[in-house]
PDB file of N, CA and C in Angstrom:
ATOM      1  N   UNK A   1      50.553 -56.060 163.816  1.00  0.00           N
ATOM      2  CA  UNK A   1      50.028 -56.797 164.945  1.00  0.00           C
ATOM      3  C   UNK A   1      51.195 -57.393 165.733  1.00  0.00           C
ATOM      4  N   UNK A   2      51.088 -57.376 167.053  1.00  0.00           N
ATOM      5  CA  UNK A   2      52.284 -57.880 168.109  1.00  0.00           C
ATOM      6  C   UNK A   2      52.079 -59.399 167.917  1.00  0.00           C
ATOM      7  N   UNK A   3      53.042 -60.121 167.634  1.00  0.00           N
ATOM      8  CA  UNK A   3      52.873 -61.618 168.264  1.00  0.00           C
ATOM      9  C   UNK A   3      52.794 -61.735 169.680  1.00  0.00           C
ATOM     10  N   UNK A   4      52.063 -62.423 170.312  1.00  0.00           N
ATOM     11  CA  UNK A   4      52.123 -63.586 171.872  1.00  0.00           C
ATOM     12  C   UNK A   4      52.945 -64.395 171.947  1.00  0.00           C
ATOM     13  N   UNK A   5      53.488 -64.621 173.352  1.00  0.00           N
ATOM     14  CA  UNK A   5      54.363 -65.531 173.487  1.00  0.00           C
ATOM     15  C   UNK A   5      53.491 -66.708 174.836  1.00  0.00           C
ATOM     16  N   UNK A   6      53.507 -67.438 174.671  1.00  0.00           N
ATOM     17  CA  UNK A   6      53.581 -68.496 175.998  1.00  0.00           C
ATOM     18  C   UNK A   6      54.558 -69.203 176.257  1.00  0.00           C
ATOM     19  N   UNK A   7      54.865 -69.125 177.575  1.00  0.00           N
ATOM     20  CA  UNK A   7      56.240 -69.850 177.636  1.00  0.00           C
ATOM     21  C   UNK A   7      56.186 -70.963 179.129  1.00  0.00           C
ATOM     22  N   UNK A   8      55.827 -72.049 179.063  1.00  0.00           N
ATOM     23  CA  UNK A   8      55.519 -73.182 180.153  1.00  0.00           C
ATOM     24  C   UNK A   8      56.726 -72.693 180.904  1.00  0.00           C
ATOM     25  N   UNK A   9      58.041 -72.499 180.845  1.00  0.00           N
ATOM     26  CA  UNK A   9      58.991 -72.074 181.589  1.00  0.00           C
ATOM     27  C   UNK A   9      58.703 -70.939 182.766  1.00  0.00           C
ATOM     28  N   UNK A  10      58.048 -70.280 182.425  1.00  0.00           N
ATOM     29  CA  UNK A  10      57.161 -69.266 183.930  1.00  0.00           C
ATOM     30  C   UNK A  10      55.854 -69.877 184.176  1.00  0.00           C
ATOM     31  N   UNK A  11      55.996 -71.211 183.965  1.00  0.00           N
ATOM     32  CA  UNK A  11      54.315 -71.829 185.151  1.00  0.00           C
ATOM     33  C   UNK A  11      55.263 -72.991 185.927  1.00  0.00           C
ATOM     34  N   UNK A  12      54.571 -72.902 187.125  1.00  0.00           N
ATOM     35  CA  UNK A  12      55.405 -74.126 187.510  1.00  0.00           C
ATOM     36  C   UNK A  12      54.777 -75.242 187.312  1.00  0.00           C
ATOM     37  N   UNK A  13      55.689 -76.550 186.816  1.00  0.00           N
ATOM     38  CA  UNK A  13      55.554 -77.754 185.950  1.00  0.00           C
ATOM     39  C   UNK A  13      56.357 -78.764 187.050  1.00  0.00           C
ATOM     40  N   UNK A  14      55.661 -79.851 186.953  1.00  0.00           N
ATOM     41  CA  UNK A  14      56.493 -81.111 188.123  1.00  0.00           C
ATOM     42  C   UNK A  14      57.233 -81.948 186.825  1.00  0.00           C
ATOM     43  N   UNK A  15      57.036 -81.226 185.013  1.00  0.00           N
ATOM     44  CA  UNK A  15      57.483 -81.785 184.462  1.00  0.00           C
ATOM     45  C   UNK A  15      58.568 -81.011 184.128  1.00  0.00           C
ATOM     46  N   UNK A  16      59.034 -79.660 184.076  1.00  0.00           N
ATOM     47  CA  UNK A  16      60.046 -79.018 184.271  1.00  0.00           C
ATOM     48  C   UNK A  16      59.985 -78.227 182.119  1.00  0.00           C
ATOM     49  N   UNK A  17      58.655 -78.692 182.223  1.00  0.00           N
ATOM     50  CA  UNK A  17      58.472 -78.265 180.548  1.00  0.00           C
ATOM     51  C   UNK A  17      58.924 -77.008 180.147  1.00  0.00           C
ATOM     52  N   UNK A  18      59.671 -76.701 179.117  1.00  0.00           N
ATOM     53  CA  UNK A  18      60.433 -76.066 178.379  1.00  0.00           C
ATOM     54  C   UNK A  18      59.238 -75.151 177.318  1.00  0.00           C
ATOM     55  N   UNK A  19      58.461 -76.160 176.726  1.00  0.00           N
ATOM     56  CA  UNK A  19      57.849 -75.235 175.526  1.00  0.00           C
ATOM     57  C   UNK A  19      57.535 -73.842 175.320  1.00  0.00           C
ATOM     58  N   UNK A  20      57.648 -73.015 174.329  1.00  0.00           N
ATOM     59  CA  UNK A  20      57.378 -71.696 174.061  1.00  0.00           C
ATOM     60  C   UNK A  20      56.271 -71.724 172.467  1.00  0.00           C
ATOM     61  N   UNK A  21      55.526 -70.996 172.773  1.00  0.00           N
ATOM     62  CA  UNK A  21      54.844 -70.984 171.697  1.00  0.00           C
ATOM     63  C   UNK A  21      54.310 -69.715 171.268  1.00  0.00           C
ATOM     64  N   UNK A  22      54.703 -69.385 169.937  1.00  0.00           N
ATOM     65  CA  UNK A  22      54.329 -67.753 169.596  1.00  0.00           C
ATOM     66  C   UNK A  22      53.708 -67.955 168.375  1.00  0.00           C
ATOM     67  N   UNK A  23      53.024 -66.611 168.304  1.00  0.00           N
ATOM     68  CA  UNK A  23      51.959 -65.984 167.126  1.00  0.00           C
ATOM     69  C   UNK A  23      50.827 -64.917 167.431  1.00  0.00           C
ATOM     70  N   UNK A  24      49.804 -65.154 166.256  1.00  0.00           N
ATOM     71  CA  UNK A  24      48.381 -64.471 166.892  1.00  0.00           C
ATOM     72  C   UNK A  24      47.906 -64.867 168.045  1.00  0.00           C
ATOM     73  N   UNK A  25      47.107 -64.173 168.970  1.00  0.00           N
ATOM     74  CA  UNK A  25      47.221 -64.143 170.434  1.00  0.00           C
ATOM     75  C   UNK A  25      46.468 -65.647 169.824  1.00  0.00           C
ATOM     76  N   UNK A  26      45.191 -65.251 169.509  1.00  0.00           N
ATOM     77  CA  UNK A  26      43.814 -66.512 169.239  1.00  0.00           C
ATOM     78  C   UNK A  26      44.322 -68.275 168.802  1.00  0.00           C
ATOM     79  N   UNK A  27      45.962 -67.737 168.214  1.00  0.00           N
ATOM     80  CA  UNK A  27      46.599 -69.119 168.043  1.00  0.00           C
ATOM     81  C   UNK A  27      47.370 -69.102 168.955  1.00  0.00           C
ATOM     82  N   UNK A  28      47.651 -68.600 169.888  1.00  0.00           N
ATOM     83  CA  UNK A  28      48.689 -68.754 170.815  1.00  0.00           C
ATOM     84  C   UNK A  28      47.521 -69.432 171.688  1.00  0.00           C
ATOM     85  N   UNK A  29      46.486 -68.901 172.148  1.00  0.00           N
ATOM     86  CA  UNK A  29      46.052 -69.343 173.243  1.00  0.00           C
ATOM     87  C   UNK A  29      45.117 -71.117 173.196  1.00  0.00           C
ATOM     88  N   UNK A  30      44.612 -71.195 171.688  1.00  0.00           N
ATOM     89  CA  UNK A  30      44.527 -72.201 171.587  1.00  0.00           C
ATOM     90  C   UNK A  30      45.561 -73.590 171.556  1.00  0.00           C
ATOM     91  N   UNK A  31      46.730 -73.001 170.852  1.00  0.00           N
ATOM     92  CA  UNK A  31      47.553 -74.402 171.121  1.00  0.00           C
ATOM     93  C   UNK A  31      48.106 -74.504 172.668  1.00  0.00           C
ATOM     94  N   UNK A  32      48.113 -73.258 173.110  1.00  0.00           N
ATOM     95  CA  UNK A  32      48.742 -72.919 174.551  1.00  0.00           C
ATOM     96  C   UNK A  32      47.282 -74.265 175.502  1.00  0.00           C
ATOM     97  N   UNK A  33      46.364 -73.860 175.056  1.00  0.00           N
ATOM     98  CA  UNK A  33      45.583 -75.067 175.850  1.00  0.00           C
ATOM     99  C   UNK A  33      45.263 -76.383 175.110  1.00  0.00           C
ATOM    100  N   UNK A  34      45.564 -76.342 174.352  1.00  0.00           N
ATOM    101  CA  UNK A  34      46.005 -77.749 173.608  1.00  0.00           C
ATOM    102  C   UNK A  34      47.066 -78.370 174.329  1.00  0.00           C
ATOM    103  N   UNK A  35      47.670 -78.304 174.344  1.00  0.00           N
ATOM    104  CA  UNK A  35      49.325 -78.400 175.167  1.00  0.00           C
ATOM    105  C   UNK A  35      48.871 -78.557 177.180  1.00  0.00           C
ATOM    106  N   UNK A  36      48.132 -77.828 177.598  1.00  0.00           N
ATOM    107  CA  UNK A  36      48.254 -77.936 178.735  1.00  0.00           C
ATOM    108  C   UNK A  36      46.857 -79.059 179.260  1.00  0.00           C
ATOM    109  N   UNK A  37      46.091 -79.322 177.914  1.00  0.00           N
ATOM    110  CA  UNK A  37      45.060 -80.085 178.650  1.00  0.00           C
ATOM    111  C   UNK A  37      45.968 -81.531 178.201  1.00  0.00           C
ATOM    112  N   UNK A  38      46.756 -82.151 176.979  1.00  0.00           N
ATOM    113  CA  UNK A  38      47.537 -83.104 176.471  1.00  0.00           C
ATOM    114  C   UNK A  38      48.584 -83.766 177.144  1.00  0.00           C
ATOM    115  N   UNK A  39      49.642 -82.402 178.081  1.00  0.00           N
ATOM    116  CA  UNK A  39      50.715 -82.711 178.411  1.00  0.00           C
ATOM    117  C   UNK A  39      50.831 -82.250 179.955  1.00  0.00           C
ATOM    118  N   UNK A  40      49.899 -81.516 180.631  1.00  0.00           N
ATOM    119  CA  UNK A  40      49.906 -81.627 181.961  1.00  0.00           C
ATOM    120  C   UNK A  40      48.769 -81.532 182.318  1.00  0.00           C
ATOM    121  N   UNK A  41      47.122 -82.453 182.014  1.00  0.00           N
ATOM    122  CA  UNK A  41      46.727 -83.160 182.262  1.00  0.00           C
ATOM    123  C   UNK A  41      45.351 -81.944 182.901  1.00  0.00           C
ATOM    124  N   UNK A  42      45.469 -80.415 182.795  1.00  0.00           N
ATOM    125  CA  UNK A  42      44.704 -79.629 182.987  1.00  0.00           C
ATOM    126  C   UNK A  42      43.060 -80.063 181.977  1.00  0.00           C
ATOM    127  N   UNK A  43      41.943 -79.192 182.899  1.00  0.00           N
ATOM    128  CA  UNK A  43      41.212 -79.589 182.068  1.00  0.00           C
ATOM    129  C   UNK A  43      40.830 -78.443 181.157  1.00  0.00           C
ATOM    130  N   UNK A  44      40.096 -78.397 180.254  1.00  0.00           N
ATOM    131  CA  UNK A  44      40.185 -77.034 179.608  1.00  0.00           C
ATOM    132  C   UNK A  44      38.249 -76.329 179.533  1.00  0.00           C
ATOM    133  N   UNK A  45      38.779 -75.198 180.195  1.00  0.00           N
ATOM    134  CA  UNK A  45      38.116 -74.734 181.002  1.00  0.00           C
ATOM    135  C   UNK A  45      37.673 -73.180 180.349  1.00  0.00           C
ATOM    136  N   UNK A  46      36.891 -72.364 180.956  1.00  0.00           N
ATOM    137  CA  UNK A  46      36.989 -70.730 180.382  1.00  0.00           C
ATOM    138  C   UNK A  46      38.289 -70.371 181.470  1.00  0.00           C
ATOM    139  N   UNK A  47      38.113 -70.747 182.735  1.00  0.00           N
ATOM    140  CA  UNK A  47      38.759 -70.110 183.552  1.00  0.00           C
ATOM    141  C   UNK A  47      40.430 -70.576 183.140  1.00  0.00           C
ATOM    142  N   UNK A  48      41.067 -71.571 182.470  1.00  0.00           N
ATOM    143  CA  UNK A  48      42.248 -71.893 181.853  1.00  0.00           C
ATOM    144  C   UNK A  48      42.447 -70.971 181.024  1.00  0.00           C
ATOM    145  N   UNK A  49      41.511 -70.797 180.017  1.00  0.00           N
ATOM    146  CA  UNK A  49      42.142 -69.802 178.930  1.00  0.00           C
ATOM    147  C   UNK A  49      42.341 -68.682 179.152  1.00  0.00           C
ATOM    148  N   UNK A  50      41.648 -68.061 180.188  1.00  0.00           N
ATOM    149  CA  UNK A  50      41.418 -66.821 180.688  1.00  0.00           C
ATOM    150  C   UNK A  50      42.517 -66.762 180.656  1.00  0.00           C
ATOM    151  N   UNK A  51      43.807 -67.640 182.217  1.00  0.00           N
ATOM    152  CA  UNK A  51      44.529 -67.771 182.722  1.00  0.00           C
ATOM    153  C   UNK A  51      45.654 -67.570 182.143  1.00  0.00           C
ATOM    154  N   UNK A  52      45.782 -68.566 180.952  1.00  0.00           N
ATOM    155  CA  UNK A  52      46.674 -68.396 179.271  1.00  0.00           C
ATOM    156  C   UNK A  52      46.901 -66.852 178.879  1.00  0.00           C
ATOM    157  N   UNK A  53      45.830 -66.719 178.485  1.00  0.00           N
ATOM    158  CA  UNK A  53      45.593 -64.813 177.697  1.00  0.00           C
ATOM    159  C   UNK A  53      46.361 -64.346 178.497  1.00  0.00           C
ATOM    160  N   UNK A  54      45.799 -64.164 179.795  1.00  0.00           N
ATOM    161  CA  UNK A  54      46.580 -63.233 180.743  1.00  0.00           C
ATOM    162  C   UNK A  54      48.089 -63.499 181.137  1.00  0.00           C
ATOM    163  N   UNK A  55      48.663 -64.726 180.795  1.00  0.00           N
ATOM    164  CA  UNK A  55      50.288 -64.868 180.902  1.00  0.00           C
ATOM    165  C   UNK A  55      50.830 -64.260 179.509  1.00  0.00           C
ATOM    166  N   UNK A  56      49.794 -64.571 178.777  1.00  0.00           N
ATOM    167  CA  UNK A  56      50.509 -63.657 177.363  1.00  0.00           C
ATOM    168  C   UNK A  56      51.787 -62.489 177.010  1.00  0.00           C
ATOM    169  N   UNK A  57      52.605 -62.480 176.571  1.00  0.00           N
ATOM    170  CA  UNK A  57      53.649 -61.297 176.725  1.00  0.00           C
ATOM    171  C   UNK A  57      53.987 -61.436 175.742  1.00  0.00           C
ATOM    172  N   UNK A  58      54.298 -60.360 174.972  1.00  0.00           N
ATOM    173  CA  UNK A  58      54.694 -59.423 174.044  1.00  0.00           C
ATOM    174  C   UNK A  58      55.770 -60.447 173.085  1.00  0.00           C
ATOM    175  N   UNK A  59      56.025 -61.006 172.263  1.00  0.00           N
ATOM    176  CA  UNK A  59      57.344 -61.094 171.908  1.00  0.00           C
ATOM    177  C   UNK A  59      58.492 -60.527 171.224  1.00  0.00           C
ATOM    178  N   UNK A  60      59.205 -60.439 172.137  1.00  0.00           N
ATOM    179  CA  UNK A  60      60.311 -59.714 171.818  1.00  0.00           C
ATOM    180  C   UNK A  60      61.053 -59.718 170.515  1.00  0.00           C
ATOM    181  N   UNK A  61      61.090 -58.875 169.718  1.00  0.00           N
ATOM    182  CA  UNK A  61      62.202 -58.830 168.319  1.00  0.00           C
ATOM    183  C   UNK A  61      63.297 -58.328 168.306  1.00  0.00           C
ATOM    184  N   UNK A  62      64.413 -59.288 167.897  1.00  0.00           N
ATOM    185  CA  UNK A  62      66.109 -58.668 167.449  1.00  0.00           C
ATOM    186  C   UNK A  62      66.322 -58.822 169.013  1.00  0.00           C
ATOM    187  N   UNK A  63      65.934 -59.862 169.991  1.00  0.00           N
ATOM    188  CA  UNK A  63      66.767 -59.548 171.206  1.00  0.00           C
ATOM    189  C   UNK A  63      67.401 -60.814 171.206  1.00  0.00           C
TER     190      UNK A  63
END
């Protein structure tokens, strides 16, 4: 199985947030909106997670 990556660094943030968070997509996308309803104040939504899933990318190994 591929791990997910989320990475707040490709959304734009007025907080300039850094976090990356990888694993199973289903745990990626839950802490991924854990994190964005906690720390930038989003509400959590279907249309958020959707949003999440779909930034999803591959993570890269040995690079």
């Amino acid at each position: 199985m591929t791990r997910k990556v989320a990475d707040c660094r490709k959304s734009p943030s007025v907080s300039g947030c850094t976090l990356t968070i990888s694993g199973e997509e289903n745990e990626v996308v839950r802490a991924a909106v854990e994190h964005a309803v906690s720390v930038h104040e989003h509400a959590d939504t279907p249309e958020l997670r959707q949003q999440i899933r779909e930034s999803l990318e591959d993570e890269k190994v040995g690079v």
